[in-house]
PDB file of N, CA and C in Angstrom:
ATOM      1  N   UNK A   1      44.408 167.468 191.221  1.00  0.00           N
ATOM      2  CA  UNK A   1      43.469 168.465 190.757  1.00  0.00           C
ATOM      3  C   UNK A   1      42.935 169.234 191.957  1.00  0.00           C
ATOM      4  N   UNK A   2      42.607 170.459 191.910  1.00  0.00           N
ATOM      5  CA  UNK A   2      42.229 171.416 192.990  1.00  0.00           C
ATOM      6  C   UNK A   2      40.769 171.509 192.599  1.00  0.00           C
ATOM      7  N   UNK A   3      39.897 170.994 191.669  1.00  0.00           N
ATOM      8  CA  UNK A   3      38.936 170.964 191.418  1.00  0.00           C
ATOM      9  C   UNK A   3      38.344 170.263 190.292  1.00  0.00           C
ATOM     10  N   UNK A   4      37.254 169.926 190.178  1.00  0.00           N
ATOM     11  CA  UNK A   4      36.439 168.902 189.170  1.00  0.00           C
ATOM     12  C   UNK A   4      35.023 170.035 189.440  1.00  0.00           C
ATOM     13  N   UNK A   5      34.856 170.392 187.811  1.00  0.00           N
ATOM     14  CA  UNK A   5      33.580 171.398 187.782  1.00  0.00           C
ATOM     15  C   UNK A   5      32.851 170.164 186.743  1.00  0.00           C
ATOM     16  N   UNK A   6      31.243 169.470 186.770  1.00  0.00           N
ATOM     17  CA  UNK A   6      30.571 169.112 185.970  1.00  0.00           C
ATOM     18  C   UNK A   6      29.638 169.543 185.475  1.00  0.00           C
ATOM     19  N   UNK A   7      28.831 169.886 183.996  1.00  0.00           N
ATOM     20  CA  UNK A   7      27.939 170.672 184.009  1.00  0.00           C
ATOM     21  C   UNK A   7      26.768 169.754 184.984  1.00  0.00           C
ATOM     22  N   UNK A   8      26.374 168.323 185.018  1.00  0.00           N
ATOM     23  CA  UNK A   8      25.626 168.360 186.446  1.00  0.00           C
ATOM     24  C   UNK A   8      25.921 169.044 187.490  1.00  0.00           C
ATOM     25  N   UNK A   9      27.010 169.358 188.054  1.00  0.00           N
ATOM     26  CA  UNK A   9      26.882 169.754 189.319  1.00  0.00           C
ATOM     27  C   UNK A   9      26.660 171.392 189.265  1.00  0.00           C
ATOM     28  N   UNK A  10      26.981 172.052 188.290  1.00  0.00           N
ATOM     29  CA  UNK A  10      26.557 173.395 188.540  1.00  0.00           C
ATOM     30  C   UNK A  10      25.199 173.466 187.849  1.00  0.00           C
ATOM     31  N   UNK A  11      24.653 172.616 187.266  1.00  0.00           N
ATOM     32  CA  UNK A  11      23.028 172.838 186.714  1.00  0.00           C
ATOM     33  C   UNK A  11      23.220 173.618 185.269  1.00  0.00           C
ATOM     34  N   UNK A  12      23.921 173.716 184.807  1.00  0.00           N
ATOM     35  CA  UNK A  12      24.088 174.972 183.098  1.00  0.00           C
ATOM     36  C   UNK A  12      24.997 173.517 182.023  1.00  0.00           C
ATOM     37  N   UNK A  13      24.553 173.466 181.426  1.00  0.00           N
ATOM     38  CA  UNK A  13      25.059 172.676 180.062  1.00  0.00           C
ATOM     39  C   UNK A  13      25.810 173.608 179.911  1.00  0.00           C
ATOM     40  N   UNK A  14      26.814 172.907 179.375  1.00  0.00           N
ATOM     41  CA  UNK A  14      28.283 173.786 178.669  1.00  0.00           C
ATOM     42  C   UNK A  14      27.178 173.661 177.035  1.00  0.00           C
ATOM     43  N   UNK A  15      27.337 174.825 176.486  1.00  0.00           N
ATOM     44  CA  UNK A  15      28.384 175.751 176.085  1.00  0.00           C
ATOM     45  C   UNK A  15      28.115 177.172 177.354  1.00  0.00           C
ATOM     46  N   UNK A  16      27.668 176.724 178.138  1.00  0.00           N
ATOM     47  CA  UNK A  16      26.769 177.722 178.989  1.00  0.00           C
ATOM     48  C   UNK A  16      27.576 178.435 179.719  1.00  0.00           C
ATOM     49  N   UNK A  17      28.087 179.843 180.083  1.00  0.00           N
ATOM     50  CA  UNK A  17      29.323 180.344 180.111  1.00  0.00           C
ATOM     51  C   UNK A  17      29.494 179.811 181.622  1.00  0.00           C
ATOM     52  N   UNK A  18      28.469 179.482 182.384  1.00  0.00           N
ATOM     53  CA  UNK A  18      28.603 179.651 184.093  1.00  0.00           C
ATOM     54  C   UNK A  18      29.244 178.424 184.419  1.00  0.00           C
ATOM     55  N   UNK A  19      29.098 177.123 183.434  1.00  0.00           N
ATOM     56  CA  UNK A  19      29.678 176.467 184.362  1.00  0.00           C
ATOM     57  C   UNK A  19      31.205 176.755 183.969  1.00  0.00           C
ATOM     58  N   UNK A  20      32.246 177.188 183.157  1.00  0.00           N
ATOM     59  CA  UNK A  20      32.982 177.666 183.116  1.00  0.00           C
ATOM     60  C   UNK A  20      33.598 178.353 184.034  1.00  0.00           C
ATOM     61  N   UNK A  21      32.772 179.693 184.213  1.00  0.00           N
ATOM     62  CA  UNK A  21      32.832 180.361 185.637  1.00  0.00           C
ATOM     63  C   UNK A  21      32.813 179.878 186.686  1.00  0.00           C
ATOM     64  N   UNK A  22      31.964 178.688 187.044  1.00  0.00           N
ATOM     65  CA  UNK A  22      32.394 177.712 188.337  1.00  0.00           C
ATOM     66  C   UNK A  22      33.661 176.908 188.187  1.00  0.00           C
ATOM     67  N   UNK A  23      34.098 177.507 187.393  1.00  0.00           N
ATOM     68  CA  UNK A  23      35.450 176.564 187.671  1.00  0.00           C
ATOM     69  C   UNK A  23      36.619 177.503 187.656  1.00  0.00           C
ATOM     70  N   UNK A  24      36.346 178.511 187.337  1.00  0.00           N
ATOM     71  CA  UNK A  24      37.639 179.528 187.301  1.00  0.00           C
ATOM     72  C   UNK A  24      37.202 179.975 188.034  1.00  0.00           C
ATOM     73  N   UNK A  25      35.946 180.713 188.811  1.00  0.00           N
ATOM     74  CA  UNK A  25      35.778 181.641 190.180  1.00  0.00           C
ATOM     75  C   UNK A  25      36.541 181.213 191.388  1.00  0.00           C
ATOM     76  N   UNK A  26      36.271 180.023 191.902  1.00  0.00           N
ATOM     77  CA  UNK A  26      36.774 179.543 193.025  1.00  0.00           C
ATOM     78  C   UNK A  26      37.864 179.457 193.181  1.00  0.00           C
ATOM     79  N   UNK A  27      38.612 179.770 192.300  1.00  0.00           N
ATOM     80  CA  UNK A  27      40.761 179.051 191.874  1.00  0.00           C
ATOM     81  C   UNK A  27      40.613 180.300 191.597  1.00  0.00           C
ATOM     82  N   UNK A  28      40.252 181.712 191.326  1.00  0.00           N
ATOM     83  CA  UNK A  28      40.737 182.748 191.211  1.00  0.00           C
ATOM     84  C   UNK A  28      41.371 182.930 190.160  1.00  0.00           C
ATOM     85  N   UNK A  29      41.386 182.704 189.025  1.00  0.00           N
ATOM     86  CA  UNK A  29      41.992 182.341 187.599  1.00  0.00           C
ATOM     87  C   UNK A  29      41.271 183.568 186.336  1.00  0.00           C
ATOM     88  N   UNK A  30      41.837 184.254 185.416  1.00  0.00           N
ATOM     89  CA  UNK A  30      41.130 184.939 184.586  1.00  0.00           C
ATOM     90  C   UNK A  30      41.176 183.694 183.469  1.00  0.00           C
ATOM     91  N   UNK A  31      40.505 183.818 182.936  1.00  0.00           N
ATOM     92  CA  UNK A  31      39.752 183.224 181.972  1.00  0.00           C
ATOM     93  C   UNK A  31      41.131 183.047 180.685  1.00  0.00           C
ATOM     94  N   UNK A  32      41.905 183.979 180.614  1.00  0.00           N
ATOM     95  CA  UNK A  32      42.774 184.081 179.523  1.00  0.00           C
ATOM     96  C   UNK A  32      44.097 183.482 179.850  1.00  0.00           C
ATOM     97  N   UNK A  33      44.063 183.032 181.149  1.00  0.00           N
ATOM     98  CA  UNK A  33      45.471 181.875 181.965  1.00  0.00           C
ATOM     99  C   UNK A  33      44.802 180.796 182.111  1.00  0.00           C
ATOM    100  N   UNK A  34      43.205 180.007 181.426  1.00  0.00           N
ATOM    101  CA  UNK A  34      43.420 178.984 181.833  1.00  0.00           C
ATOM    102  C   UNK A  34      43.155 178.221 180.550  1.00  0.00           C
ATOM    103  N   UNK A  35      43.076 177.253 180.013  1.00  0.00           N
ATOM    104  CA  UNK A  35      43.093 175.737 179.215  1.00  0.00           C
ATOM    105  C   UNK A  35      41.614 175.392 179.391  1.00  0.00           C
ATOM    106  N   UNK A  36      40.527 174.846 178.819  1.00  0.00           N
ATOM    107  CA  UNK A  36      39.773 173.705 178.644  1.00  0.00           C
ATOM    108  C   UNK A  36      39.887 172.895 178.158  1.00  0.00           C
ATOM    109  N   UNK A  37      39.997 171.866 178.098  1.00  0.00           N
ATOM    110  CA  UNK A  37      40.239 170.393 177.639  1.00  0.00           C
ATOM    111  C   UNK A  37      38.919 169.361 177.528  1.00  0.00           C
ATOM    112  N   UNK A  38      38.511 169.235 176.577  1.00  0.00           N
ATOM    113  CA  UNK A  38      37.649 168.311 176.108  1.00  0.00           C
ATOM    114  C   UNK A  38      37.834 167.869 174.769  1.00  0.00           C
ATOM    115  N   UNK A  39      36.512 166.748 174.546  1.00  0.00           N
ATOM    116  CA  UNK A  39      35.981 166.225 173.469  1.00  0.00           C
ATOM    117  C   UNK A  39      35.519 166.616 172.462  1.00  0.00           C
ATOM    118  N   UNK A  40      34.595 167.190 172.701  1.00  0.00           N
ATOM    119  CA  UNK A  40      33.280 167.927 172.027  1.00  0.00           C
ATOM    120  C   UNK A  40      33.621 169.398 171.204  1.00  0.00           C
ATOM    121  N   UNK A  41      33.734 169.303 170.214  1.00  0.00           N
ATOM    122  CA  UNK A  41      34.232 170.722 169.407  1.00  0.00           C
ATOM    123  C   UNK A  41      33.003 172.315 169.990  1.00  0.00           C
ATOM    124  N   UNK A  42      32.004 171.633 169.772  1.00  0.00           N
ATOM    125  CA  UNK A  42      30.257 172.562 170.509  1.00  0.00           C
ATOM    126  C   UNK A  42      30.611 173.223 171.607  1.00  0.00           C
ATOM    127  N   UNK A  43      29.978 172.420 172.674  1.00  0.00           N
ATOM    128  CA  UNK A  43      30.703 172.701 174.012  1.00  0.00           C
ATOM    129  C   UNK A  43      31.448 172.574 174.499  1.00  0.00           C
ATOM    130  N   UNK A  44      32.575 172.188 174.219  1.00  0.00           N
ATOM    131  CA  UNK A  44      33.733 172.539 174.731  1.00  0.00           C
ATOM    132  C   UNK A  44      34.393 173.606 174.171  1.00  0.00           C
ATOM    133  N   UNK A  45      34.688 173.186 172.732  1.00  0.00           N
ATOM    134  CA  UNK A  45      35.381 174.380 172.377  1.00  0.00           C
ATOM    135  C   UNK A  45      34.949 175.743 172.521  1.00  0.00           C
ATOM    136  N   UNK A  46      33.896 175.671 171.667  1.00  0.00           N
ATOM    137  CA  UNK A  46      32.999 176.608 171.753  1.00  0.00           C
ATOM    138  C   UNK A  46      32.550 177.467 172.921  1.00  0.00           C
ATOM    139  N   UNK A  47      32.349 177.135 173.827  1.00  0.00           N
ATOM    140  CA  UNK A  47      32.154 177.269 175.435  1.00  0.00           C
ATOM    141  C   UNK A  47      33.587 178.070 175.649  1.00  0.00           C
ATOM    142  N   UNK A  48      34.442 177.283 175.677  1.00  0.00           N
ATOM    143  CA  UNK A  48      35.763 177.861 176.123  1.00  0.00           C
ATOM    144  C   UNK A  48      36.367 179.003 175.878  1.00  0.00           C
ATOM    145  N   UNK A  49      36.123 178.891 174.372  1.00  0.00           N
ATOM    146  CA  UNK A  49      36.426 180.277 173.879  1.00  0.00           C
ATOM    147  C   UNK A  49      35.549 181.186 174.107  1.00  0.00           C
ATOM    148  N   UNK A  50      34.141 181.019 174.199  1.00  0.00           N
ATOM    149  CA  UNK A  50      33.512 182.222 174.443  1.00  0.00           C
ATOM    150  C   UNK A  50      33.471 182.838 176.223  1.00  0.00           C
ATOM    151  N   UNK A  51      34.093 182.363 176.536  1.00  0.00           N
ATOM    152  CA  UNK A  51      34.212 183.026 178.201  1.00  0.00           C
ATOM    153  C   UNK A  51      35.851 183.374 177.788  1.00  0.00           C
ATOM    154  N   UNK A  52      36.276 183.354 177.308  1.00  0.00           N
ATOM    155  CA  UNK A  52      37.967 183.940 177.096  1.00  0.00           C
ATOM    156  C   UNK A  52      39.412 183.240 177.340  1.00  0.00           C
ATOM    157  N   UNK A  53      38.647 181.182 177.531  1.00  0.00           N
ATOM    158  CA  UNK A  53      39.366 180.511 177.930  1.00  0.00           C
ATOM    159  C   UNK A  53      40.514 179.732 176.387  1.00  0.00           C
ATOM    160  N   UNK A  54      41.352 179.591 176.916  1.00  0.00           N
ATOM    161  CA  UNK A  54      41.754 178.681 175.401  1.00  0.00           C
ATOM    162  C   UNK A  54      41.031 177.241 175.721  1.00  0.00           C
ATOM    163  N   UNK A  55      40.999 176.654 174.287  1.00  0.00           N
ATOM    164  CA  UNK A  55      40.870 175.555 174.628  1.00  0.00           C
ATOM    165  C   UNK A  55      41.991 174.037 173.716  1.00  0.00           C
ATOM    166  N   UNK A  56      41.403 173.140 174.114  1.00  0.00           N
ATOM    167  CA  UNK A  56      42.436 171.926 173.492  1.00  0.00           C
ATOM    168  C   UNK A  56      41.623 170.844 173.108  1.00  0.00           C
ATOM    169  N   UNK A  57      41.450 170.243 172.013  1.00  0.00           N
ATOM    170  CA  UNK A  57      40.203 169.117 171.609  1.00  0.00           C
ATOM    171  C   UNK A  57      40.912 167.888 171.602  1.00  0.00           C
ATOM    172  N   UNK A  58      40.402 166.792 172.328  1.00  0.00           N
ATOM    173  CA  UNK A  58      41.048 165.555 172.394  1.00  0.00           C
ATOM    174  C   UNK A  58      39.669 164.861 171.413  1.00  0.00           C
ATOM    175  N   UNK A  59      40.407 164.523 170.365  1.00  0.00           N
ATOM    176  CA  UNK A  59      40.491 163.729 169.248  1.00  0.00           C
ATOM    177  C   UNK A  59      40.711 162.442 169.181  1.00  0.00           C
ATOM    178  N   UNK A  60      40.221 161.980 169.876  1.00  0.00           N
ATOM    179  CA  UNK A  60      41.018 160.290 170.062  1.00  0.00           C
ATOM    180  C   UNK A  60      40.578 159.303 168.366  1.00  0.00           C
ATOM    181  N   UNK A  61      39.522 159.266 167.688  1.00  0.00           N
ATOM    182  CA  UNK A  61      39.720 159.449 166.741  1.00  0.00           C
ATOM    183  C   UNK A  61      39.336 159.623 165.382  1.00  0.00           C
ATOM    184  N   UNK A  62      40.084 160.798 165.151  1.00  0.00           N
ATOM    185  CA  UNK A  62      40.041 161.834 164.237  1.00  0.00           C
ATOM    186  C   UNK A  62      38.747 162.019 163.739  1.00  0.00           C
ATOM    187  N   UNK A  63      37.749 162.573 164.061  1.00  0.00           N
ATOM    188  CA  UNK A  63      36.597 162.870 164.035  1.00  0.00           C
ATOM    189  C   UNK A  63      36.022 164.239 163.850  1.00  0.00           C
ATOM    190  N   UNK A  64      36.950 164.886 163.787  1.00  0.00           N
ATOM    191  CA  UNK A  64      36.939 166.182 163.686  1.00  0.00           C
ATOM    192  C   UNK A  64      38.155 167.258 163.254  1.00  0.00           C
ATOM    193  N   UNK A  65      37.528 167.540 161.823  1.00  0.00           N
ATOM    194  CA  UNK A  65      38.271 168.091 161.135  1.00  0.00           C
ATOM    195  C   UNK A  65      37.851 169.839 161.604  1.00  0.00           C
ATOM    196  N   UNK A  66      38.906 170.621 160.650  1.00  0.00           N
ATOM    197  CA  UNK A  66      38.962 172.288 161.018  1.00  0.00           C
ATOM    198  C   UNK A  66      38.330 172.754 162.061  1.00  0.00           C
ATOM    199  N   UNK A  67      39.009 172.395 163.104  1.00  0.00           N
ATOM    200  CA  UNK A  67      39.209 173.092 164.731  1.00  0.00           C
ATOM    201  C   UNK A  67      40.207 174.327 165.013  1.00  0.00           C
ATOM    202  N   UNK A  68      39.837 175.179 165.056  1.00  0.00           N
ATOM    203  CA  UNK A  68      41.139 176.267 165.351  1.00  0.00           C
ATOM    204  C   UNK A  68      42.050 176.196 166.644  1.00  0.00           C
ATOM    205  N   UNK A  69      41.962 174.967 166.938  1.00  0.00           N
ATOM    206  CA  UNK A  69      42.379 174.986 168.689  1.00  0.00           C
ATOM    207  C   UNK A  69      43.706 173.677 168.372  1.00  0.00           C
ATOM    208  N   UNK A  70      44.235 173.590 169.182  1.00  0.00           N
ATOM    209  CA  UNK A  70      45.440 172.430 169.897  1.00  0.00           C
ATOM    210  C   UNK A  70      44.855 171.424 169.519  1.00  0.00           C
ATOM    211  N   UNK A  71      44.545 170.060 168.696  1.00  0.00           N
ATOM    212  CA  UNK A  71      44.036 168.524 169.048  1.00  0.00           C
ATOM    213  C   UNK A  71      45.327 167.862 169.277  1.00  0.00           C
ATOM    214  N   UNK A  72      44.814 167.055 170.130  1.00  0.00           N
ATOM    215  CA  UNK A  72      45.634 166.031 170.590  1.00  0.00           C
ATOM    216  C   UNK A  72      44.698 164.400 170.411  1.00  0.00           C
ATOM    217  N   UNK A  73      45.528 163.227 170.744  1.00  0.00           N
ATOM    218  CA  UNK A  73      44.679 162.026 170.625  1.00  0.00           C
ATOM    219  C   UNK A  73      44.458 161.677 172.091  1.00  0.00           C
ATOM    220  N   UNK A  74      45.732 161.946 172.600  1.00  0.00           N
ATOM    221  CA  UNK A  74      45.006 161.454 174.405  1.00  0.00           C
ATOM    222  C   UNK A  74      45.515 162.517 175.178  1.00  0.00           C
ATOM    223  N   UNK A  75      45.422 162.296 176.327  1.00  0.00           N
ATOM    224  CA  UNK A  75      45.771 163.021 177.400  1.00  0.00           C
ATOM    225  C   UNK A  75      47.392 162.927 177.810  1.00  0.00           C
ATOM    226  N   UNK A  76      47.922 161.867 177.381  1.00  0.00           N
ATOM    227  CA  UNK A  76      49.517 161.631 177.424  1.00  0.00           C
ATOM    228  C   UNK A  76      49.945 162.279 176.592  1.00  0.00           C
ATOM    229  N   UNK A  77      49.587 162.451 175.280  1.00  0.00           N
ATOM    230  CA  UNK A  77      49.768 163.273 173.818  1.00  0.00           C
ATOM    231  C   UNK A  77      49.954 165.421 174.579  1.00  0.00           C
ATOM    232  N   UNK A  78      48.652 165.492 175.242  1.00  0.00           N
ATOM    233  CA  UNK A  78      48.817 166.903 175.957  1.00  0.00           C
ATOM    234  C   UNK A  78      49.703 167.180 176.854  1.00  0.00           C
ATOM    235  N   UNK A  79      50.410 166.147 177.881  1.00  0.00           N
ATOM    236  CA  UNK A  79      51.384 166.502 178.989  1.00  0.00           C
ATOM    237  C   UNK A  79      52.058 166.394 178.006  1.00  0.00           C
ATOM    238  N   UNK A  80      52.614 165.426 177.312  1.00  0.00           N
ATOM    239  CA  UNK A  80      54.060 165.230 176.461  1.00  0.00           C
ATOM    240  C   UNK A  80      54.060 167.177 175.416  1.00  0.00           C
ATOM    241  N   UNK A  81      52.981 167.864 175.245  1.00  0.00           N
ATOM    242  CA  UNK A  81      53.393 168.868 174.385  1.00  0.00           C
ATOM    243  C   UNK A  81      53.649 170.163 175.347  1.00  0.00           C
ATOM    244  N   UNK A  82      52.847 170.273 176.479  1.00  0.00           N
ATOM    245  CA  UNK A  82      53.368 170.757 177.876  1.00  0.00           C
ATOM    246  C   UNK A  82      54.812 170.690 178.213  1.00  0.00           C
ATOM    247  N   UNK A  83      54.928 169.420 178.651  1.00  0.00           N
ATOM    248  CA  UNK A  83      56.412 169.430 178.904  1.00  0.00           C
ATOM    249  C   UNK A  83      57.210 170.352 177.988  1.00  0.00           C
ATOM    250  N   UNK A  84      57.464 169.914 176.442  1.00  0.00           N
ATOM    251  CA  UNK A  84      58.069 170.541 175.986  1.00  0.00           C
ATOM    252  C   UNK A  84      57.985 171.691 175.975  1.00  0.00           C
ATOM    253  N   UNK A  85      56.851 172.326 175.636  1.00  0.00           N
ATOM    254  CA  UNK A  85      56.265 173.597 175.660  1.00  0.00           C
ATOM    255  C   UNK A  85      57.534 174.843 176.510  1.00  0.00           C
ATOM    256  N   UNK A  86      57.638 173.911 177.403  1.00  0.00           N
ATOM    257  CA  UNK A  86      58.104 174.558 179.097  1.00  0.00           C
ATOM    258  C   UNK A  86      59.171 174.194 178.911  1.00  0.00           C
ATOM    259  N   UNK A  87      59.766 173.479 178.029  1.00  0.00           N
ATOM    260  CA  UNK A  87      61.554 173.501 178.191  1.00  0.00           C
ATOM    261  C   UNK A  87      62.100 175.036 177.603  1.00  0.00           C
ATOM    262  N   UNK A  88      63.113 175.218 178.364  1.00  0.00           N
ATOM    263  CA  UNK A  88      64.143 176.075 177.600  1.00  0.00           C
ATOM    264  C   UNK A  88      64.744 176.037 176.747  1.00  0.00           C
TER     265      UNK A  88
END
């Protein structure tokens, strides 16, 4: 990882757009090339999309129904749809 943004460390609770922005400012990234990945449908999702990020809800389990986003159950579940994603 080239970075770990927490809403402790930038002081703004997610859904709060800045700490978002502390994590795409520094990596030079627009908002519409990068992924958020969390738990939390509120702030995460919510958050994500409203700064222009996609996002992906890890669901571990099933706790959350009508999400308009990617769920997955773990984090092995997200590389394994990556990978493919990226095959030819």
């Amino acid at each position: 990882m080239d970075l770990i943004v927490t809403s402790a460390l930038v002081g703004y609770e997610k859904p709060d757009p800045r700490t978002y922005q502390a994590a795409l400012e520094p990596l030079k990234i627009d908002p519409e090339r990068a992924i958020h990945v969390g738990d939390q449908p509120k702030s995460d999702v919510v958050g994500a999309l409203g700064v222009g990020m996609g996002a992906v809800l890890i669901d571990r389990y099933d706790r959350h129904d009508g999400v308009d986003v990617p769920v997955v159950r773990t984090l092995s579940e997200l590389a394994d749809r990556i990978v493919a994603a990226r095959r030819p």
